[in-house]
C-alpha atoms as a PDB file:
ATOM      1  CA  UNK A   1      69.677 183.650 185.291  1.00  0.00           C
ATOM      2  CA  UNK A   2      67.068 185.341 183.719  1.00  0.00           C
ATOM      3  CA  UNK A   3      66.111 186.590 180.360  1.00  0.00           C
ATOM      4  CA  UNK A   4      66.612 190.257 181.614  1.00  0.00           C
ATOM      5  CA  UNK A   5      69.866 189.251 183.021  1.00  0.00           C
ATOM      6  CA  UNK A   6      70.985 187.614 180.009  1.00  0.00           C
ATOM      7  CA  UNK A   7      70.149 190.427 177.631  1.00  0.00           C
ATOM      8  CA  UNK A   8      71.762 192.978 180.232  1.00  0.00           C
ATOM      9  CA  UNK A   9      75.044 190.963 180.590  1.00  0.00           C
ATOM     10  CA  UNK A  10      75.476 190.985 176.417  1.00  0.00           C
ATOM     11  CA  UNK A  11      75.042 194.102 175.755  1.00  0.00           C
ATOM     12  CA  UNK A  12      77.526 195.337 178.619  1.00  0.00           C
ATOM     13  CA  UNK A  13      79.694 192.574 176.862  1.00  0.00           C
ATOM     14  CA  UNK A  14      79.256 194.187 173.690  1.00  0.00           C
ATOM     15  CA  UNK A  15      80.075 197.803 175.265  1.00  0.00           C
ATOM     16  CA  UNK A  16      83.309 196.764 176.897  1.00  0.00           C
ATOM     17  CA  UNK A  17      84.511 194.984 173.388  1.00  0.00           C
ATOM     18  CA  UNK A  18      83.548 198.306 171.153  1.00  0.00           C
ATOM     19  CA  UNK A  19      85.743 200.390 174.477  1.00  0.00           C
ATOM     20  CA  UNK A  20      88.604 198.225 175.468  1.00  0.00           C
ATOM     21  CA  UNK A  21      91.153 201.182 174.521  1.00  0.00           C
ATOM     22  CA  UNK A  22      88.917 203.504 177.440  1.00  0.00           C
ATOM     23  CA  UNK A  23      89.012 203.672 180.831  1.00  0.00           C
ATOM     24  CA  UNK A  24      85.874 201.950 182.165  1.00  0.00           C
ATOM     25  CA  UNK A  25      84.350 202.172 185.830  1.00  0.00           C
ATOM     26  CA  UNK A  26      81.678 199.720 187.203  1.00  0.00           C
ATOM     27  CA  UNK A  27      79.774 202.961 188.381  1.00  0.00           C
ATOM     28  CA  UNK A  28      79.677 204.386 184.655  1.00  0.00           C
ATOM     29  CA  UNK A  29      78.383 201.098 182.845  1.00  0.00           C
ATOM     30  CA  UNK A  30      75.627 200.828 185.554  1.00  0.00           C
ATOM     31  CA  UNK A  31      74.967 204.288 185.182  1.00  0.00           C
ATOM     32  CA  UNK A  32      75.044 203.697 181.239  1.00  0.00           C
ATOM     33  CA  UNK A  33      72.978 200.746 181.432  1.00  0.00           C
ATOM     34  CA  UNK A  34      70.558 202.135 184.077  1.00  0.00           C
ATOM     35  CA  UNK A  35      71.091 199.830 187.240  1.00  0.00           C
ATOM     36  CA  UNK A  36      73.097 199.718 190.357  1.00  0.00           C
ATOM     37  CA  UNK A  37      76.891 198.863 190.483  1.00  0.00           C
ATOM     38  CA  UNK A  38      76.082 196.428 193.149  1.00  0.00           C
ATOM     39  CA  UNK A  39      73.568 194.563 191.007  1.00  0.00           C
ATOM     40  CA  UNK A  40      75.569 194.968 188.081  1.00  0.00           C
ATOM     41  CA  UNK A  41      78.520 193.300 189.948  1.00  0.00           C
ATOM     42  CA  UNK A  42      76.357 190.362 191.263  1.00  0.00           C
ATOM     43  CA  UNK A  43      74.895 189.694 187.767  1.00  0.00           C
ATOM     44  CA  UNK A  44      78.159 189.919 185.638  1.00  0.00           C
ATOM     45  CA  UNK A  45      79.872 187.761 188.321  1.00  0.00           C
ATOM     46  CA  UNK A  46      76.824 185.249 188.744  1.00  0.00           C
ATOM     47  CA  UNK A  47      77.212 184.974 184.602  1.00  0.00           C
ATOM     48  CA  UNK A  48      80.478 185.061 184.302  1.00  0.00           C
ATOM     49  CA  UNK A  49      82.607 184.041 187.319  1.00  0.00           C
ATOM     50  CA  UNK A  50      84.815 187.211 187.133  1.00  0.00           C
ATOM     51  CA  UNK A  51      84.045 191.009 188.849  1.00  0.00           C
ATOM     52  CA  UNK A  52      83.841 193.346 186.091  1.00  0.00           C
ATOM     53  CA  UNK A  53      87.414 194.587 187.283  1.00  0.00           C
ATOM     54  CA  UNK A  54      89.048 191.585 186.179  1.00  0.00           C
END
């Protein structure tokens, strides 16, 4: 995993903690975070064995 990933991966982390009480889409946070929900699935999952649904 790279730096990039790394540092992208943390600071969706960080999002989701300060948001847990909204509704959150994969769509949004890639939107938010300024990369596809395809990649942003693949990295998150790559990282941290879960899809960003569960």
């Amino acid at each position: 995993m790279t730096t990039n990933h790394q540092t992208l991966i943390d600071e969706i982390n960080c999002f989701i903690l300060a948001n847990l009480t909204e509704k959150l889409a994969v769509s949004d946070l890639a939107r938010r975070f300024g990369v596809s929900k395809f990649h942003l699935h693949r990295v998150f999952f790559a990282h941290i064995g879960l899809g960003l649904g569960q």
